[in-house]
Protein backbone atom coordinates (compact mmCIF):
# COMPACT_ATOMS: atom_id res chain seq x y z
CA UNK A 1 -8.25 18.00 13.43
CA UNK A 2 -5.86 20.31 11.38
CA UNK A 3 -5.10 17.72 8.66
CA UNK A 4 -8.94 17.82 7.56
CA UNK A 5 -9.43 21.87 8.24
CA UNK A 6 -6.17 21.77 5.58
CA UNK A 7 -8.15 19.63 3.11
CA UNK A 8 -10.80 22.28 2.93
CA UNK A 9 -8.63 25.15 3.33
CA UNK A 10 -6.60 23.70 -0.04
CA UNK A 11 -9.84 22.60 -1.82
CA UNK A 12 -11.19 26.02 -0.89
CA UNK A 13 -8.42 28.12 -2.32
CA UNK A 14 -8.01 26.19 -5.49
CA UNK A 15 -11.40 26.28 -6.88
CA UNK A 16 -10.13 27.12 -10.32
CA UNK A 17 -7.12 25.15 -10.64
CA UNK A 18 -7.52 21.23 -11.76
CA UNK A 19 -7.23 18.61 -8.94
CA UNK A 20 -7.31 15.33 -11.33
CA UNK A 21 -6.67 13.92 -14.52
CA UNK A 22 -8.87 10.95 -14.86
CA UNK A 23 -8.95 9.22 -18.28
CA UNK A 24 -7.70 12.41 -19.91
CA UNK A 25 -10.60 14.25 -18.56
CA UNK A 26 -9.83 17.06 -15.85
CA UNK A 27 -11.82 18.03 -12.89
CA UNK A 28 -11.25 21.25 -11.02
CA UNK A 29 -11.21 21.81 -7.24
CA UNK A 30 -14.37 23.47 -7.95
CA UNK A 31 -15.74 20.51 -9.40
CA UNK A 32 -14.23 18.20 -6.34
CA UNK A 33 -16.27 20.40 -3.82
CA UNK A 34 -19.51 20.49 -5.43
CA UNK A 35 -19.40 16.26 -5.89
CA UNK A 36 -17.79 15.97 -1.98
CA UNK A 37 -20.94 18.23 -0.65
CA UNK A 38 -23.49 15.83 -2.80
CA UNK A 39 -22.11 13.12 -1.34
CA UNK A 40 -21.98 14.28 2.17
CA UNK A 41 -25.51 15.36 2.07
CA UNK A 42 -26.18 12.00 1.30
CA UNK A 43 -24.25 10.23 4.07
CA UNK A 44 -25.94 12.55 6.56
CA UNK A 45 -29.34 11.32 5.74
CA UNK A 46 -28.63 8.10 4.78
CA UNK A 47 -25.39 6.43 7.20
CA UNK A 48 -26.62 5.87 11.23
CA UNK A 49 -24.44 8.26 13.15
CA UNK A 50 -23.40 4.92 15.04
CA UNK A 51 -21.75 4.04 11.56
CA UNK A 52 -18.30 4.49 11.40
CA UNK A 53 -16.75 2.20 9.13
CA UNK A 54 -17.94 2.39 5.37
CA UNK A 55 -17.04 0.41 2.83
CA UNK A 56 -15.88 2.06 -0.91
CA UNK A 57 -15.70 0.26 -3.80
CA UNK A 58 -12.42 1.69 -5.70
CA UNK A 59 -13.20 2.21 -8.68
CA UNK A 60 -11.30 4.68 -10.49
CA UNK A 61 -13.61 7.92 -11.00
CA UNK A 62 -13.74 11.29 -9.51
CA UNK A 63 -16.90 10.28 -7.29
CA UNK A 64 -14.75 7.27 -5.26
CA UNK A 65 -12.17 10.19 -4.37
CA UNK A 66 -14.97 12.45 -2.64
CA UNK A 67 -16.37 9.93 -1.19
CA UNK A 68 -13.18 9.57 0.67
CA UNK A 69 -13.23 13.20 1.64
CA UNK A 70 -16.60 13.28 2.32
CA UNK A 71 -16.35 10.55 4.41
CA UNK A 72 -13.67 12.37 6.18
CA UNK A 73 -15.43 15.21 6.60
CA UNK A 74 -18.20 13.59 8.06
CA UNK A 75 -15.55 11.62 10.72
CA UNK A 76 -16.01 8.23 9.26
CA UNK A 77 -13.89 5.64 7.98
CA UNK A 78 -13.25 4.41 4.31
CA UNK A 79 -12.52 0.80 3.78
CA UNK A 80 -11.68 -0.28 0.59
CA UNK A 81 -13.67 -2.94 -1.73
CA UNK A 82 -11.98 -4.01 -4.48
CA UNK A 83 -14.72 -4.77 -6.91
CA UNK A 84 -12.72 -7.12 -9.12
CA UNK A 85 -11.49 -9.20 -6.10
CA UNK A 86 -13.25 -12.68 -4.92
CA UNK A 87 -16.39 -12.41 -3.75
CA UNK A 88 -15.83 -14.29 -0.80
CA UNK A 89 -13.31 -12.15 -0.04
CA UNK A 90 -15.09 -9.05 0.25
CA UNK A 91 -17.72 -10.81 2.23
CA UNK A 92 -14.85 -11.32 5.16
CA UNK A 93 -14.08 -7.71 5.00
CA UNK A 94 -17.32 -6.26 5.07
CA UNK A 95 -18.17 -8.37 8.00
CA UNK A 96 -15.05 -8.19 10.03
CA UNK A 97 -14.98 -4.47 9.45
CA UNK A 98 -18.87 -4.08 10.90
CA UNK A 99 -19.75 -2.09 7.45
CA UNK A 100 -23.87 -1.47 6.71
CA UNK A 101 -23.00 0.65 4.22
CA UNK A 102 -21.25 1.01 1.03
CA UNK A 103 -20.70 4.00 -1.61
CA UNK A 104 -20.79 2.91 -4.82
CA UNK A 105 -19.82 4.63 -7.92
CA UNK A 106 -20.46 2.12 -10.24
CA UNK A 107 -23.53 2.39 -12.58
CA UNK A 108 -24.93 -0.65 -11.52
CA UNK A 109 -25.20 -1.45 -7.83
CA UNK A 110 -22.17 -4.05 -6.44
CA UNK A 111 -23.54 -5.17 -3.30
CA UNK A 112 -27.35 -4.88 -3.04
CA UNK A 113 -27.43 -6.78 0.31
CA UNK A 114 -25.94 -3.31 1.72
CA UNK A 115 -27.44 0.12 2.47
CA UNK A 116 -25.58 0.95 -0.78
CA UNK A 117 -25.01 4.85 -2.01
CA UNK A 118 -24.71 4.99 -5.64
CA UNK A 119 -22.65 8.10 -6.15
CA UNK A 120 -23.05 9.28 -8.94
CA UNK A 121 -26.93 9.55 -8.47
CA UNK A 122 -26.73 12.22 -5.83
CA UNK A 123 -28.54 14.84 -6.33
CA UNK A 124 -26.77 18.33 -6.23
CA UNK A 125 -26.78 20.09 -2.90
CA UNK A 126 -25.44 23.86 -1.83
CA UNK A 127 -21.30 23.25 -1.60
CA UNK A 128 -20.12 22.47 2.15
CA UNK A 129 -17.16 21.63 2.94
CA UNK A 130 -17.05 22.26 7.30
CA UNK A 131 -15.86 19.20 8.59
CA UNK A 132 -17.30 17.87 11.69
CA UNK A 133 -15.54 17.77 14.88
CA UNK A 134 -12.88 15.33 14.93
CA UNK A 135 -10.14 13.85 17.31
CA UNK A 136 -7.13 12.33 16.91
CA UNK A 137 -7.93 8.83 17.62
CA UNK A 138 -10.83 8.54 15.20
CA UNK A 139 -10.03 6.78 12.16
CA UNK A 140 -9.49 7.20 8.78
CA UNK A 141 -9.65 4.45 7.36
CA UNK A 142 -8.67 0.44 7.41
CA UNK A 143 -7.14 -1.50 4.98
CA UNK A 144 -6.95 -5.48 4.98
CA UNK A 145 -3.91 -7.29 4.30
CA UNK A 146 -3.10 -11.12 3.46
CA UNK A 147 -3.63 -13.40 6.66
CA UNK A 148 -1.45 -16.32 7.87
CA UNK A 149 -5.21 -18.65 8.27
CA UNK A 150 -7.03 -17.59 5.13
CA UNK A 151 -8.78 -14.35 6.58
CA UNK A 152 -7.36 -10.82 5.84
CA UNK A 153 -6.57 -8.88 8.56
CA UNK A 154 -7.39 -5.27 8.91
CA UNK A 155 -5.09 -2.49 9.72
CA UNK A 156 -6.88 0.63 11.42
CA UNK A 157 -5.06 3.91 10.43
CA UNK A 158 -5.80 7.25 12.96
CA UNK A 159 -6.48 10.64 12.09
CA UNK A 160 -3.56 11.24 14.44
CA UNK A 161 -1.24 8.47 12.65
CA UNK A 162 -2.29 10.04 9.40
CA UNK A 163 -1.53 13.50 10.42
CA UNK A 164 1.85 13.01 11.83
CA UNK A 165 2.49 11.30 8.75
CA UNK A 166 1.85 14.27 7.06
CA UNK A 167 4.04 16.09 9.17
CA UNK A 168 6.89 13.88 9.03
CA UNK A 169 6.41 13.81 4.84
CA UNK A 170 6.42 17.69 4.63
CA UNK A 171 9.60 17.53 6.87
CA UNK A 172 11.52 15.37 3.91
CA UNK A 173 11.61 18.84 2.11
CA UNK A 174 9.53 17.91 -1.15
CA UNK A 175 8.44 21.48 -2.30
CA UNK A 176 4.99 20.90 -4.43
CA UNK A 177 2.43 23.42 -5.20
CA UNK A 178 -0.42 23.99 -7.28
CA UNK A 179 1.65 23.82 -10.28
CA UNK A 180 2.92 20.50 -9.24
CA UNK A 181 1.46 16.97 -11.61
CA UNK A 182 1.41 14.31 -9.71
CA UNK A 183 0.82 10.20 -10.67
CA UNK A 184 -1.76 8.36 -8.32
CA UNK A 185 -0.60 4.68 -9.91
CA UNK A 186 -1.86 2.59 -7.38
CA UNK A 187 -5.08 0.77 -6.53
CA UNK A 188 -7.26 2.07 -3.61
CA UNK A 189 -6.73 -0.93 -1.43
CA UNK A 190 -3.24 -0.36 -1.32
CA UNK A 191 -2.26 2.14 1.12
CA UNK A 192 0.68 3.73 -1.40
CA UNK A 193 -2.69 5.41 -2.67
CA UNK A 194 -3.35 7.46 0.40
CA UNK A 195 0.08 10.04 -0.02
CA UNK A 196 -0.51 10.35 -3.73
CA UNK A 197 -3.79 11.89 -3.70
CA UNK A 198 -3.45 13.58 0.02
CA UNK A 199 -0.37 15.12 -0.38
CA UNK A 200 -1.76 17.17 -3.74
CA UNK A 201 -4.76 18.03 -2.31
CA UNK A 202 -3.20 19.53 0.62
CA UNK A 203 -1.35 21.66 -1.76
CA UNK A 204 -3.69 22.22 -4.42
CA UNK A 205 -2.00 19.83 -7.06
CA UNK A 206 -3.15 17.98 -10.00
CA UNK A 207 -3.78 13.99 -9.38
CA UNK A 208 -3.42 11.64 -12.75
CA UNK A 209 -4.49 8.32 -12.26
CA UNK A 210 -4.48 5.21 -14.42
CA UNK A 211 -7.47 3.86 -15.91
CA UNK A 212 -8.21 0.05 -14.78
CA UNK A 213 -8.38 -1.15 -18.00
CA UNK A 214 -4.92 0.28 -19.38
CA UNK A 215 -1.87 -1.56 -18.80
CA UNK A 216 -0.13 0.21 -16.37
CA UNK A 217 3.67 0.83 -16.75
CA UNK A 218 2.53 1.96 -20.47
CA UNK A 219 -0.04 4.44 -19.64
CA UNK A 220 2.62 5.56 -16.52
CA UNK A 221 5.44 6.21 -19.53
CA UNK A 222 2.78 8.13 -21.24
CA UNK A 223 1.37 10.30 -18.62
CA UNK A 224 5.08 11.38 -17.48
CA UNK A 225 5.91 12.73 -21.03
CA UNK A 226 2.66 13.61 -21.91
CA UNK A 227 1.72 15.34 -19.17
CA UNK A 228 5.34 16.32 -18.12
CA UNK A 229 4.37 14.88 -14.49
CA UNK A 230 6.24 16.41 -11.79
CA UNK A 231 6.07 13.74 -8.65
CA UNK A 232 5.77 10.25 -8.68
CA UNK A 233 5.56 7.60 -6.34
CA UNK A 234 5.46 3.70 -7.64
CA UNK A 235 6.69 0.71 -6.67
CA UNK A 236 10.33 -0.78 -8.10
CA UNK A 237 8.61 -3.46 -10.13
CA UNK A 238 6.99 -0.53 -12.33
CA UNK A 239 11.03 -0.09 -12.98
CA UNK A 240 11.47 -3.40 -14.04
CA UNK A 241 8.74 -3.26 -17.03
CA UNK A 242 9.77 0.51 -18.19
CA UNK A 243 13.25 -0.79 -18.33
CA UNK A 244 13.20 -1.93 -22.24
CA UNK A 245 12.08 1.43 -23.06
CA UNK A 246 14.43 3.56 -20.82
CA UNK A 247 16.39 4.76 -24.19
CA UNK A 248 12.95 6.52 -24.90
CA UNK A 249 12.15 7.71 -21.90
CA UNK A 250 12.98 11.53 -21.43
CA UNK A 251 11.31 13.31 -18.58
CA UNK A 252 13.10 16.63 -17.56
CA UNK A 253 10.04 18.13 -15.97
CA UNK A 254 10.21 14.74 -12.96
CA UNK A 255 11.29 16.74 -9.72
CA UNK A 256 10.98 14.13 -7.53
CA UNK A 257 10.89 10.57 -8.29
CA UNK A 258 10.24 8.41 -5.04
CA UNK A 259 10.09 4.28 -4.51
CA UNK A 260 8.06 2.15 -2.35
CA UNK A 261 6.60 -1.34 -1.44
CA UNK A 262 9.47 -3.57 -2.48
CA UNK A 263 13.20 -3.80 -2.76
CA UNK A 264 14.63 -1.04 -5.18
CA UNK A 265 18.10 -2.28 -6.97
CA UNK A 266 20.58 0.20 -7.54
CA UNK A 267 21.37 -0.96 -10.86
CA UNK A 268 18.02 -0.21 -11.65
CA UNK A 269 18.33 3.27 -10.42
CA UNK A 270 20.96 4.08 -11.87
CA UNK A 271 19.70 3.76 -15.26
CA UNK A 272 16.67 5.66 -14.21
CA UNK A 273 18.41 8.30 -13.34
CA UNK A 274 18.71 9.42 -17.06
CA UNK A 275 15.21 9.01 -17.46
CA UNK A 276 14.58 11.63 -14.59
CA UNK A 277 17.77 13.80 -15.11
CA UNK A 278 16.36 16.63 -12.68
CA UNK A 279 14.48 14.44 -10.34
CA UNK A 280 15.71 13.80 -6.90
CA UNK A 281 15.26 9.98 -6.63
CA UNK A 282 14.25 8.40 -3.07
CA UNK A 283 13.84 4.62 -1.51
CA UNK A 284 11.40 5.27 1.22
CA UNK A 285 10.15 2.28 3.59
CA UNK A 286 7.09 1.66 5.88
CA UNK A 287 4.52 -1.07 6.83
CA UNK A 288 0.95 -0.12 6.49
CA UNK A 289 0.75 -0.74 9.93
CA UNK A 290 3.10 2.21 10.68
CA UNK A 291 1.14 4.44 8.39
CA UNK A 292 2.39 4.59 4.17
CA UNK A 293 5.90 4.83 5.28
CA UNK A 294 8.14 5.94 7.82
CA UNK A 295 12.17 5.61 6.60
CA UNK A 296 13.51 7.78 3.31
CA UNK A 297 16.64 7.35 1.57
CA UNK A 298 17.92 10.30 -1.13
CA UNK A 299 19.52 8.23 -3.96
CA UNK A 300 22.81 10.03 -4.71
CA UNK A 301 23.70 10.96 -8.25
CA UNK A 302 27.14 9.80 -9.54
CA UNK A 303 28.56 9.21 -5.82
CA UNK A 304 28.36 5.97 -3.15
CA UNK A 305 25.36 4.75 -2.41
CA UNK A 306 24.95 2.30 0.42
CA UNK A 307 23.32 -1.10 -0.51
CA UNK A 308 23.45 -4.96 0.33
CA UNK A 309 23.40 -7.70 -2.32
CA UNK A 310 22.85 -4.80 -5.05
CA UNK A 311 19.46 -3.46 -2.93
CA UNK A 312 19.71 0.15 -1.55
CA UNK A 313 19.58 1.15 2.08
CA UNK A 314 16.40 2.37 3.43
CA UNK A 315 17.68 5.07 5.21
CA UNK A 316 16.95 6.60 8.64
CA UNK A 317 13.57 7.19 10.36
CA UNK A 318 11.41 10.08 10.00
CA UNK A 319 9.98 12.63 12.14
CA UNK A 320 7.26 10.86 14.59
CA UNK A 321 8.85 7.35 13.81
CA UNK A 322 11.51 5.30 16.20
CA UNK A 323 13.53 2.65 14.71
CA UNK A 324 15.16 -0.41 16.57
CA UNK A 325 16.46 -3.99 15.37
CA UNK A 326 16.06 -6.75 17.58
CA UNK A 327 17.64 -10.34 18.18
CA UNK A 328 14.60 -13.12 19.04
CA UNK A 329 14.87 -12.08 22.69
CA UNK A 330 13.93 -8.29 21.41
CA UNK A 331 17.47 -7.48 22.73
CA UNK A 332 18.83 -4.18 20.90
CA UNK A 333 21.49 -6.23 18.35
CA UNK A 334 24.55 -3.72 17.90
CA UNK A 335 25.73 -1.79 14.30
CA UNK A 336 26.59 -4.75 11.68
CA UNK A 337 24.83 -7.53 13.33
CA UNK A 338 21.26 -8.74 12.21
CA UNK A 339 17.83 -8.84 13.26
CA UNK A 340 14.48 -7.98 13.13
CA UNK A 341 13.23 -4.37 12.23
CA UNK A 342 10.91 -3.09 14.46
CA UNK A 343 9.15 0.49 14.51
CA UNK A 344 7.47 2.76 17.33
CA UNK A 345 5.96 6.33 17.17
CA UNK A 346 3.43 8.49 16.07
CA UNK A 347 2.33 6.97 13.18
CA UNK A 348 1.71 3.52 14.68
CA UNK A 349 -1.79 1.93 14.67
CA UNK A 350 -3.50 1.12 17.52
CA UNK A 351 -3.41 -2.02 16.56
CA UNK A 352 -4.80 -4.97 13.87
CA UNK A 353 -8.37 -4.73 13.70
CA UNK A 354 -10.88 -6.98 16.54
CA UNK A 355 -7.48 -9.79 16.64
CA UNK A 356 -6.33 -9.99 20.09
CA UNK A 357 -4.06 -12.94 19.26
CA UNK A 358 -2.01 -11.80 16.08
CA UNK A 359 -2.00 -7.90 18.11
CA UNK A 360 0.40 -9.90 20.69
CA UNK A 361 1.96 -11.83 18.37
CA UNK A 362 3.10 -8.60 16.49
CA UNK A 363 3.38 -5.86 19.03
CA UNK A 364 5.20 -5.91 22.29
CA UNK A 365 6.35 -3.71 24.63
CA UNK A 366 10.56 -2.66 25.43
CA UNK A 367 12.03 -0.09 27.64
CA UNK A 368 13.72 2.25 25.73
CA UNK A 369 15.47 5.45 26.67
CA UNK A 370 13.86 5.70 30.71
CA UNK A 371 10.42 4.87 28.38
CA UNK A 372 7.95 1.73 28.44
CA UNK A 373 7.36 2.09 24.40
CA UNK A 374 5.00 -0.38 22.33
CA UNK A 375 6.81 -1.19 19.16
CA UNK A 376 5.31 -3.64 16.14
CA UNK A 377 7.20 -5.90 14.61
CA UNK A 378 8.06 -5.77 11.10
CA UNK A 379 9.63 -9.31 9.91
CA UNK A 380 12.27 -7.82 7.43
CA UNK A 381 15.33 -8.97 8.70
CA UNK A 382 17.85 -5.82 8.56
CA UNK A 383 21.19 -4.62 9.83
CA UNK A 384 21.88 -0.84 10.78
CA UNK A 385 25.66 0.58 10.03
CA UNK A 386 27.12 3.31 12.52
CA UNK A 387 25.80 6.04 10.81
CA UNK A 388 22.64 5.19 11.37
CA UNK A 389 21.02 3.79 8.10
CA UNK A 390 19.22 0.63 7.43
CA UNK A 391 19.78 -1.82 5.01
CA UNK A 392 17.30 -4.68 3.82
CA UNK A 393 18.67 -8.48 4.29
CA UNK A 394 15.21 -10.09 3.44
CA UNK A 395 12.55 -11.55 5.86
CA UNK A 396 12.12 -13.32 8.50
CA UNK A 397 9.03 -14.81 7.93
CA UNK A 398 7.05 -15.93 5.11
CA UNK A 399 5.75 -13.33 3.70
CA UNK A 400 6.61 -11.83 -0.01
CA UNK A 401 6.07 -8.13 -1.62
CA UNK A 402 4.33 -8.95 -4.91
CA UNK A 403 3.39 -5.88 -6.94
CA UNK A 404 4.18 -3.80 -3.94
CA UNK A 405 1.16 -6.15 -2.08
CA UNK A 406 2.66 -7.89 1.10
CA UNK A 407 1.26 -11.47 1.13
CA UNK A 408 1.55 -14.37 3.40
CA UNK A 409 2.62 -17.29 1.79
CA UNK A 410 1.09 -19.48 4.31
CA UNK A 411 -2.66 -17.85 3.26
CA UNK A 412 -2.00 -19.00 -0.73
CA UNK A 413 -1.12 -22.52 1.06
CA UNK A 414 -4.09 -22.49 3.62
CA UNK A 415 -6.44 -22.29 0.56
CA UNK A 416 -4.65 -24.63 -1.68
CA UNK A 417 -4.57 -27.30 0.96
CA UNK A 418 -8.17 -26.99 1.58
CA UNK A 419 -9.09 -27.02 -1.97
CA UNK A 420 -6.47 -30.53 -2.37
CA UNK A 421 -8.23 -32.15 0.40
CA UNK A 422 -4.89 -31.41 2.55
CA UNK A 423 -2.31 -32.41 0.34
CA UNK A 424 0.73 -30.83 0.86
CA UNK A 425 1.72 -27.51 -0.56
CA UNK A 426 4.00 -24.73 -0.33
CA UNK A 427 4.06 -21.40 -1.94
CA UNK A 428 7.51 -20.05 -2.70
CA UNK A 429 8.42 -16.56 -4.06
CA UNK A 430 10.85 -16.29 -6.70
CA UNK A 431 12.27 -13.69 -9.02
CA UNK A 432 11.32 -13.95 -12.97
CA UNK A 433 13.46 -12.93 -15.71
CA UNK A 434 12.91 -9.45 -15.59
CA UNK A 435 13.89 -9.35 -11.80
CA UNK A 436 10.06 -9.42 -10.32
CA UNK A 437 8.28 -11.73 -8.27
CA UNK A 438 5.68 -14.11 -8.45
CA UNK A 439 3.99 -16.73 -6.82
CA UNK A 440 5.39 -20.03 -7.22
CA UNK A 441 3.42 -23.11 -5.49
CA UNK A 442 4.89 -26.94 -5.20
CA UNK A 443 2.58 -29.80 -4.77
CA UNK A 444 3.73 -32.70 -2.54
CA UNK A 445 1.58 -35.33 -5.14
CA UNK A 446 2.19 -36.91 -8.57
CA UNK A 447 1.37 -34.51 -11.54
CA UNK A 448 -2.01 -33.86 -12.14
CA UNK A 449 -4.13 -31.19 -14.33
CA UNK A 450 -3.99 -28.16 -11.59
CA UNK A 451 -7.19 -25.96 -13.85
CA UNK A 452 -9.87 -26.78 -11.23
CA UNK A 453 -7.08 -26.07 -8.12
CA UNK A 454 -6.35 -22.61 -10.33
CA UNK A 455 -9.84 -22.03 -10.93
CA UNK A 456 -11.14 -22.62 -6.92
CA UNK A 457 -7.82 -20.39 -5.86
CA UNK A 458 -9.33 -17.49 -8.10
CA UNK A 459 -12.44 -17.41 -6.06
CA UNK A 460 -10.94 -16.84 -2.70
CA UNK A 461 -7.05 -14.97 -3.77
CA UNK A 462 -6.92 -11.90 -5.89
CA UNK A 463 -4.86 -12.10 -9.17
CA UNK A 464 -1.83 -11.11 -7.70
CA UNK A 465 -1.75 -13.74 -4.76
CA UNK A 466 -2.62 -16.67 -7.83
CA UNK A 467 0.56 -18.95 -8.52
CA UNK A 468 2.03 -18.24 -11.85
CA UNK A 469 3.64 -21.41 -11.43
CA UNK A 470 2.89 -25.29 -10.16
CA UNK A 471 5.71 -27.49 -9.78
CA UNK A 472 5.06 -30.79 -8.07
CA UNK A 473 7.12 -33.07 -5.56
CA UNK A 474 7.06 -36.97 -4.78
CA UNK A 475 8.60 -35.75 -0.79
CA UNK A 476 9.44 -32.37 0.18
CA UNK A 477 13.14 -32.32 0.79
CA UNK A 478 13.96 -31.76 4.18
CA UNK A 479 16.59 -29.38 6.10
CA UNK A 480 18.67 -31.08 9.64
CA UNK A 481 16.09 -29.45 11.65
CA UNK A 482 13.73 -31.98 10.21
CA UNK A 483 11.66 -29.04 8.87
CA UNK A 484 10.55 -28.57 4.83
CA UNK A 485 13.85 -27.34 2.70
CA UNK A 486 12.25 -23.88 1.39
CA UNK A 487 15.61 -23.20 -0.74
CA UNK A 488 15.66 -26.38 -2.27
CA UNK A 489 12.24 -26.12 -3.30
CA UNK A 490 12.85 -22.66 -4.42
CA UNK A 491 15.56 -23.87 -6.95
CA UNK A 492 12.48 -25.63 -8.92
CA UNK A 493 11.52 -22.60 -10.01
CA UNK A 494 15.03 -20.87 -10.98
């Protein structure tokens, strides 16, 4: 496999130069290798060769980043542990993902139930960095997302998908080298992460990440000026909390300044723009389920920019990735009518993770072009114009982008049902006053003191999935279909 010979190539041929910034303290490729080999030595004695899947905790240290190499290197999968999330939670991943064993950088051990490899005790072992044999259809990793039923459900990513997204990435034209600085901003159990330390490594660039314990728009203004950081991707919301201080924000050195995970407001960009004066500012768009993303925008300076209801286009497909939207019949709609966006190509997985029933529910198969093609449906509800470029209407089902996250509403009501003995809830996303979203939930019961509800939804929902807000509700109002008015229950929270 090419993409992992590159790894070591780039590693290899950077030994001197620094390949993160972590806490203010560098590490060189030099330093990368020798902690990737001790950790691979490890794994080779230690993980069955049966193994494939192996849980990482993410914590945010030099050892949980060659762990994923050496991993890699030894043709295994990383999946992701959160340490900070539910307990319960992990549980369902670990088991659903088959994982015996975990590596741990953490000074104390996480999950002593677990053939667990503390990391940072490995002992140091002659540098090797020849990967294994691998093939296109092993995998790289998985990452769980929010279910509909309460249970996350796991996305397997390919070597293959992860390659051609490579490909199609280095195709968008974004020169970086070893001089390049690039921001890692986002947690290792979202799949943003993947791109922003890959695509440096490949090309011998400097990662800066943020420290868990910082707040993070803050520390991302300071490592752009302080550092002068170079490449950047984040998520639109990030935009939303810098915006107070965008007077102050001067960042000349910013060549390319790219946006992910939610919808990204032109207004907003607009007055970025000034912040980034030399960048060339991007909306790209993609599923983790069609591998980081898979549609790019260029936001143009001082001319038209195509948008609907204020939110820019995302663009045409990339290399490797196929593009259709669909009526309910999966009928091809025509340019300027509506309907679901759904994606095919290279970059696809193979499919959600041992779940038969929400892989049909989600994937189907079309003719298309003389071709029988398997595409995966995306529920964002879209509309394509006649040159070709998509813009974003919304959803079609109930799902929400918090912090970047996707999340199924009906998993935030699952749990909050069961924990109020099946009263009646619904969760509702709405914007706050600074334009991002949060999790609203309304309660079909007279008031009551919702701490224990709060408390019981913090032991199975990470923080980001916990309502910020409970309204309650004597009778849902109902639409003339008879169903529960979601609009009306939205305005409660306007």
């Amino acid at each position: 496999m090419d993409l992992i010979y590159n790894i070591q190539k780039s590693i290899q041929d950077n030994y001197d130069g620094n390949a993160f910034c972590i806490s203010n303290t560098y590490y060189t490729y030099k330093d990368f290798a020798q902690i990737i080999s001790n950790i691979r030595l490890v794994i080779q004695t230690s993980v069955k060769s049966s193994e494939i899947n192996v849980g990482l905790i993410t914590n945010d240290d030099i050892h949980t980043y060659a762990s994923i190499i050496a991993l890699w290197m030894e043709g295994k999968a990383y999946v992701p542990i959160h340490p900070d999330f539910p307990a319960s939670r992990n549980a369902m991943v670990i088991k659903q993902a088959d994982i015996s064993t975990i590596l741990d950088s953490s000074v104390d051990m996480i999950f002593s139930e677990y053939n667990t490899i503390l990391t940072k005790q490995c002992k140091i072992s002659e540098i090797n960095l020849n990967p294994n044999p691998i093939s296109e259809d092993d995998l790289g990793y998985i990452f769980f997302t929010s279910g509909t039923t309460g249970t996350p459900k796991g996305v397997p990513i390919t070597f293959g998908n992860l390659s051609s997204f490579i490909d199609a990435f280095w195709k968008l034209d974004y020169t970086i080298d070893n001089t390049d600085r690039c921001l890692q901003m986002f947690e290792l159990t979202f799949d943003l992460s993947v791109v922003s330390y890959l695509a440096p490594i490949l090309k011998g660039a400097c990662v800066y990440t943020i420290p868990k314990d910082e707040i993070k728009y803050s520390y991302i203004f300071e490592l752009m000026e302080d550092y002068n950081l170079t490449f950047a991707l984040m998520v639109p919301s990030i935009l939303h909390y810098l915006r107070p201080y965008f007077d102050e924000i001067d960042c000349p050195a910013m060549k390319y300044s790219l946006f992910c995970g939610e919808a990204l407001p032109l207004d907003v960009t607009e007055e970025w723009s000034a912040c980034v004066p030399n960048a060339t500012i991007a909306n790209v768009y993609g599923p983790t389920e069609c591998t980081i993303f898979c549609t790019d925008y260029t936001y143009k300076r001082g001319e038209h920019n195509k948008t609907h209801n204020g939110v820019l286009t995302i663009g045409k497909d990339m290399q490797n990735t196929l593009t259709i939207i669909v009526d309910e019949e999966n009928n091809e709609v025509i340019h300027g009518q509506s309907g679901e966006l759904c994606l095919s190509g290279e970059q696809l997985t193979p499919g959600y993770w041992k779940n038969e029933e929400k892989n049909k529910e989600t994937f189907f198969y079309k003719e298309y072009n003389g071709k029988n093609i398997r595409f995966y449906r995306t529920g964002d509800l879209c509309t394509v114009d006649k040159e070709g470029d998509i813009l974003y209407l919304g959803r079609v089902d109930f799902q929400a982008k918090v912090q970047g996250f996707r999340v199924e509403l009906s998993e935030i009501e699952f749990h909050a049902k069961t924990a109020l003995n099946k009263i009646n809830v619904v969760a509702i996303a709405f914007t706050n006053s600074i334009h991002n979203t949060e999790i609203g939930l309304v309660v079909e019961s007279p008031i009551f003191e919702t701490k224990e509800l709060l408390d019981d939804l913090k032991t199975k929902l990470p923080q980001y999935m916990i309502p910020t807000q409970i309204k309650f509700a004597e009778n849902f109002p109902l639409n003339t279909n008879g169903k529960i008015d979601r609009k009306k229950l939205k305005e409660l929270f306007s």
